[in-house]
N, C-alpha and C. Protein backbone atom coordinates (compact mmCIF):
# COMPACT_ATOMS: atom_id res chain seq x y z
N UNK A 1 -0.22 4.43 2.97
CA UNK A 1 0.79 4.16 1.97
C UNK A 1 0.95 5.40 1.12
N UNK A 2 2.21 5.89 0.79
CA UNK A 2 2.52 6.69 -0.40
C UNK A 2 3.19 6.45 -1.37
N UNK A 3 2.46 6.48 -2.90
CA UNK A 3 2.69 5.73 -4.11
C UNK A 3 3.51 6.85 -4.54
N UNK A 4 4.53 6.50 -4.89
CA UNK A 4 5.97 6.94 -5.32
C UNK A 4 5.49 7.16 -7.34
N UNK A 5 5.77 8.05 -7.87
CA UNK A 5 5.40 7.61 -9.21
C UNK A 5 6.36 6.38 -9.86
N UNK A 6 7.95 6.58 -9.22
CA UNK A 6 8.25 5.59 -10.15
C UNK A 6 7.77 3.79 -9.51
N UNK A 7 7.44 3.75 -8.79
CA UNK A 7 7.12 2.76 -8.25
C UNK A 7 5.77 1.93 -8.08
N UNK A 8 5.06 3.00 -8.34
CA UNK A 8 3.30 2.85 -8.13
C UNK A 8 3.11 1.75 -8.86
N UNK A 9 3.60 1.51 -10.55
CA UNK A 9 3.09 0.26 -10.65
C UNK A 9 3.43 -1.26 -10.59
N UNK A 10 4.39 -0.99 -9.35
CA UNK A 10 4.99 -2.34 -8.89
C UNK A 10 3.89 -2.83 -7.66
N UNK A 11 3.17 -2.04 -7.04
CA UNK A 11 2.41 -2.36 -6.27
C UNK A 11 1.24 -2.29 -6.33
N UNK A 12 0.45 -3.36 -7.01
CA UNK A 12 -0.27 -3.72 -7.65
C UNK A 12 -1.28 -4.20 -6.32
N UNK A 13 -2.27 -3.57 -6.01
CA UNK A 13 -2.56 -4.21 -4.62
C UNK A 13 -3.61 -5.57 -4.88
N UNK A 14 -4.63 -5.66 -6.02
CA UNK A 14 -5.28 -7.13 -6.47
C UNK A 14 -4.28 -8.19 -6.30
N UNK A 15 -2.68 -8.01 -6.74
CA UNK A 15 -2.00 -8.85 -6.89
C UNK A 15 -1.46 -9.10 -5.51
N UNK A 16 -1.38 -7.79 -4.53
CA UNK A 16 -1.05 -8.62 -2.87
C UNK A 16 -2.12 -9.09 -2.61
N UNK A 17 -3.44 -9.05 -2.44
CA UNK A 17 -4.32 -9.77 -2.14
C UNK A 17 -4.22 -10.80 -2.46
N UNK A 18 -4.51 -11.40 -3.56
CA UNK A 18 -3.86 -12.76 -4.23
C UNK A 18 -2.42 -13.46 -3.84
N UNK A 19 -1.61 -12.75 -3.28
CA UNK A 19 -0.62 -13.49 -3.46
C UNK A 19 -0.27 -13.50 -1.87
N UNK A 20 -0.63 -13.16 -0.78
CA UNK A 20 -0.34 -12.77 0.53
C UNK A 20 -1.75 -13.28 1.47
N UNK A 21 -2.43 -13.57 0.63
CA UNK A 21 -4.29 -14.05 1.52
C UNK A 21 -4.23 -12.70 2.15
N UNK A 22 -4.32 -11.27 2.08
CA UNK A 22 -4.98 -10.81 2.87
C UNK A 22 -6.23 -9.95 2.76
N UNK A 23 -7.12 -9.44 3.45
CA UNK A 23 -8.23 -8.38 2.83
C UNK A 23 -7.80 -7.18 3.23
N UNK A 24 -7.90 -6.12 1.83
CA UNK A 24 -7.28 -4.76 1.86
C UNK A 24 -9.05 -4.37 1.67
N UNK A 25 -9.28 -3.11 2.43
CA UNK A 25 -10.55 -2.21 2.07
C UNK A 25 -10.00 -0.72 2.23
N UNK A 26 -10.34 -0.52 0.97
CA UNK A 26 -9.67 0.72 0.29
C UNK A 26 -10.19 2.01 1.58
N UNK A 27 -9.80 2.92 2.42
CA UNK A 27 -10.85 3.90 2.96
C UNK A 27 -10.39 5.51 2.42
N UNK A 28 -9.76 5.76 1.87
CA UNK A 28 -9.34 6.74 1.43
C UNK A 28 -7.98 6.79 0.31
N UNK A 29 -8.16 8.07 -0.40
CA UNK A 29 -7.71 8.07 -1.42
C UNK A 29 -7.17 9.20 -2.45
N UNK A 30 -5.95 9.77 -2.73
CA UNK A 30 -5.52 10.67 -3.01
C UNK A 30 -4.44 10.73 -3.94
N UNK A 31 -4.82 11.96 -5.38
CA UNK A 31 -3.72 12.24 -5.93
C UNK A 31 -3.33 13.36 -6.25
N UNK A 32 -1.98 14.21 -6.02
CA UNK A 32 -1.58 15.46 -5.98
C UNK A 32 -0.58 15.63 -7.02
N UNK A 33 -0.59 16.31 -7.47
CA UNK A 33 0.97 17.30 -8.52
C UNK A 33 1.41 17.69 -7.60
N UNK A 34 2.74 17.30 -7.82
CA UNK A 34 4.15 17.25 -6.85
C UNK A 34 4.86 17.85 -7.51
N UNK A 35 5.17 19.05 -8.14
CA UNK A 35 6.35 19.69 -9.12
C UNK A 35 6.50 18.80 -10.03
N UNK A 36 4.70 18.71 -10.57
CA UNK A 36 4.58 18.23 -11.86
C UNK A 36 4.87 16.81 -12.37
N UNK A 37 4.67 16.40 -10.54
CA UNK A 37 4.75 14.59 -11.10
C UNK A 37 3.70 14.54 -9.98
N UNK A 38 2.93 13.23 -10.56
CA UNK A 38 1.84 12.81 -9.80
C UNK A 38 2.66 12.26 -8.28
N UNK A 39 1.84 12.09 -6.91
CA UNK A 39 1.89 11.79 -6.13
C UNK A 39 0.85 11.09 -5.32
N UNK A 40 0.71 9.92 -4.88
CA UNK A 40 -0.54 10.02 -4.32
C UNK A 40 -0.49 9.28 -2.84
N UNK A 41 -1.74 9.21 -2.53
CA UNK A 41 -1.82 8.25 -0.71
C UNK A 41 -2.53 7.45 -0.77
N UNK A 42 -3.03 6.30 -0.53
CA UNK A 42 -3.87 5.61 -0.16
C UNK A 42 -4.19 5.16 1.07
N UNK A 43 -4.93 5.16 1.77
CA UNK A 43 -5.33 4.64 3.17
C UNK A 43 -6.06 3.21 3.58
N UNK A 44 -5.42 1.95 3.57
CA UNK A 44 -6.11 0.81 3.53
C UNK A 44 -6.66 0.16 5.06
N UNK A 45 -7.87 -0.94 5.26
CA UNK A 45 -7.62 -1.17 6.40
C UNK A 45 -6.85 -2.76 5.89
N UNK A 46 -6.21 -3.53 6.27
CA UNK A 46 -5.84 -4.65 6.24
C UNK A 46 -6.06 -5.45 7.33
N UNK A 47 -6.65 -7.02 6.60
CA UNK A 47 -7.10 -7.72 7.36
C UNK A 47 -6.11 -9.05 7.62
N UNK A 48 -5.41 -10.05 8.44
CA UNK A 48 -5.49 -11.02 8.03
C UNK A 48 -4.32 -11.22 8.95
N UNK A 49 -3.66 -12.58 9.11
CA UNK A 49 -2.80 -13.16 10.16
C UNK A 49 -1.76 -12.24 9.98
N UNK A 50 -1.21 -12.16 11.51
CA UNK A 50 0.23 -11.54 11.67
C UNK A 50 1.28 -11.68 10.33
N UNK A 51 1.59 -12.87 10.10
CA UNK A 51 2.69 -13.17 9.29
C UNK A 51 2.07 -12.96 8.03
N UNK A 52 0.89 -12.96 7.49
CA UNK A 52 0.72 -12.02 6.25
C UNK A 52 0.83 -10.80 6.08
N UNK A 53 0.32 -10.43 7.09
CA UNK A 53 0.71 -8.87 6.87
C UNK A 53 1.74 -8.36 7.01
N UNK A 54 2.35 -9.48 7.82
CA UNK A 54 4.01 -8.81 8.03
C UNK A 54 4.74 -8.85 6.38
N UNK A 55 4.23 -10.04 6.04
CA UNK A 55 5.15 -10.47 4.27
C UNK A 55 4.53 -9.52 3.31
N UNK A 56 3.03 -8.75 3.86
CA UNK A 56 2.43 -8.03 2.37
C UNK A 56 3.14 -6.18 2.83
N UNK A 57 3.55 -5.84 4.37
CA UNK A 57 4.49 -4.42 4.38
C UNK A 57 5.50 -4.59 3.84
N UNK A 58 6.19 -5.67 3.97
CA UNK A 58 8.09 -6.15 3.85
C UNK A 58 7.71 -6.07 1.64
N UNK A 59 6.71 -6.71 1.21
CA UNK A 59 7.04 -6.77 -0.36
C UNK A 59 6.46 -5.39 -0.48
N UNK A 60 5.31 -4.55 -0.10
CA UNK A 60 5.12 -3.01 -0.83
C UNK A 60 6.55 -2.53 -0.40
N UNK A 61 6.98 -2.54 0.71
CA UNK A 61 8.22 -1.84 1.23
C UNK A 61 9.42 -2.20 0.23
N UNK A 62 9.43 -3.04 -0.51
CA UNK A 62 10.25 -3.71 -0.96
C UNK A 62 10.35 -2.91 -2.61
N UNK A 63 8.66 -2.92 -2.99
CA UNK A 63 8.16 -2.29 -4.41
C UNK A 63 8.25 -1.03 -4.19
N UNK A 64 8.96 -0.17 -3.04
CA UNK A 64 9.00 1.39 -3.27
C UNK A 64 7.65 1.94 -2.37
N UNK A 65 7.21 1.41 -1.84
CA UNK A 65 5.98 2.08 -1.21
C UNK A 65 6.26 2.50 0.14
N UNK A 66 5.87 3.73 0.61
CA UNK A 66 6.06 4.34 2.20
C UNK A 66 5.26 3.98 2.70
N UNK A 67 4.96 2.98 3.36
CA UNK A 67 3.85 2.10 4.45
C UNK A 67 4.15 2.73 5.80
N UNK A 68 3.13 3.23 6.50
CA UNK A 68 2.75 3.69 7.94
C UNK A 68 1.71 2.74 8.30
N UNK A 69 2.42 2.05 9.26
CA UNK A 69 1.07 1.04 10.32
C UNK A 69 0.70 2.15 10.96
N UNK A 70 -0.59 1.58 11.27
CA UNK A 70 -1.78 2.45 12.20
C UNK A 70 -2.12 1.26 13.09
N UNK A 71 -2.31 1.02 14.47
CA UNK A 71 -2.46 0.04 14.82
C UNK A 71 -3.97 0.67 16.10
N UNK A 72 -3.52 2.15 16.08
CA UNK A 72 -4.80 2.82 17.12
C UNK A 72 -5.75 3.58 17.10
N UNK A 73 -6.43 2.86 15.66
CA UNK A 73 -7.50 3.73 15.17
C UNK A 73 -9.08 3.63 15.79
């Protein structure tokens, strides 16, 4: 995922957990100055039924977040 500054705090990830049943485990983690605006990445693994995870990409995607599935790690 890449947290957009204006967007970062729409995606609140305690609150997809809670609100989507799924398990996020944080594995990496990053923040850069971007021409003086924060930027950052996060790398999650996500756990949990197809159709949750499909509804917890579609709402970050929704809150401004650049989500890349990894499906062949």
């Amino acid at each position: 995922m890449a947290l957009l500054p204006a967007t970062s705090y729409g995606a609140d990830l305690s609150d997809v957990v809670r609100r989507f049943g799924v398990d996020l485990n944080l594995l990496h983690g990053q923040i850069d100055d971007v021409g003086g605006r924060p930027f950052g990445t996060l790398a999650v693994l996500a756990r949990g039924a197809q159709e949750q995870l499909a509804s917890t990409v579609a709402h970050l995607r929704n809150a401004g977040v650049l989500v890349q599935e990894v499906s062949h790690v």
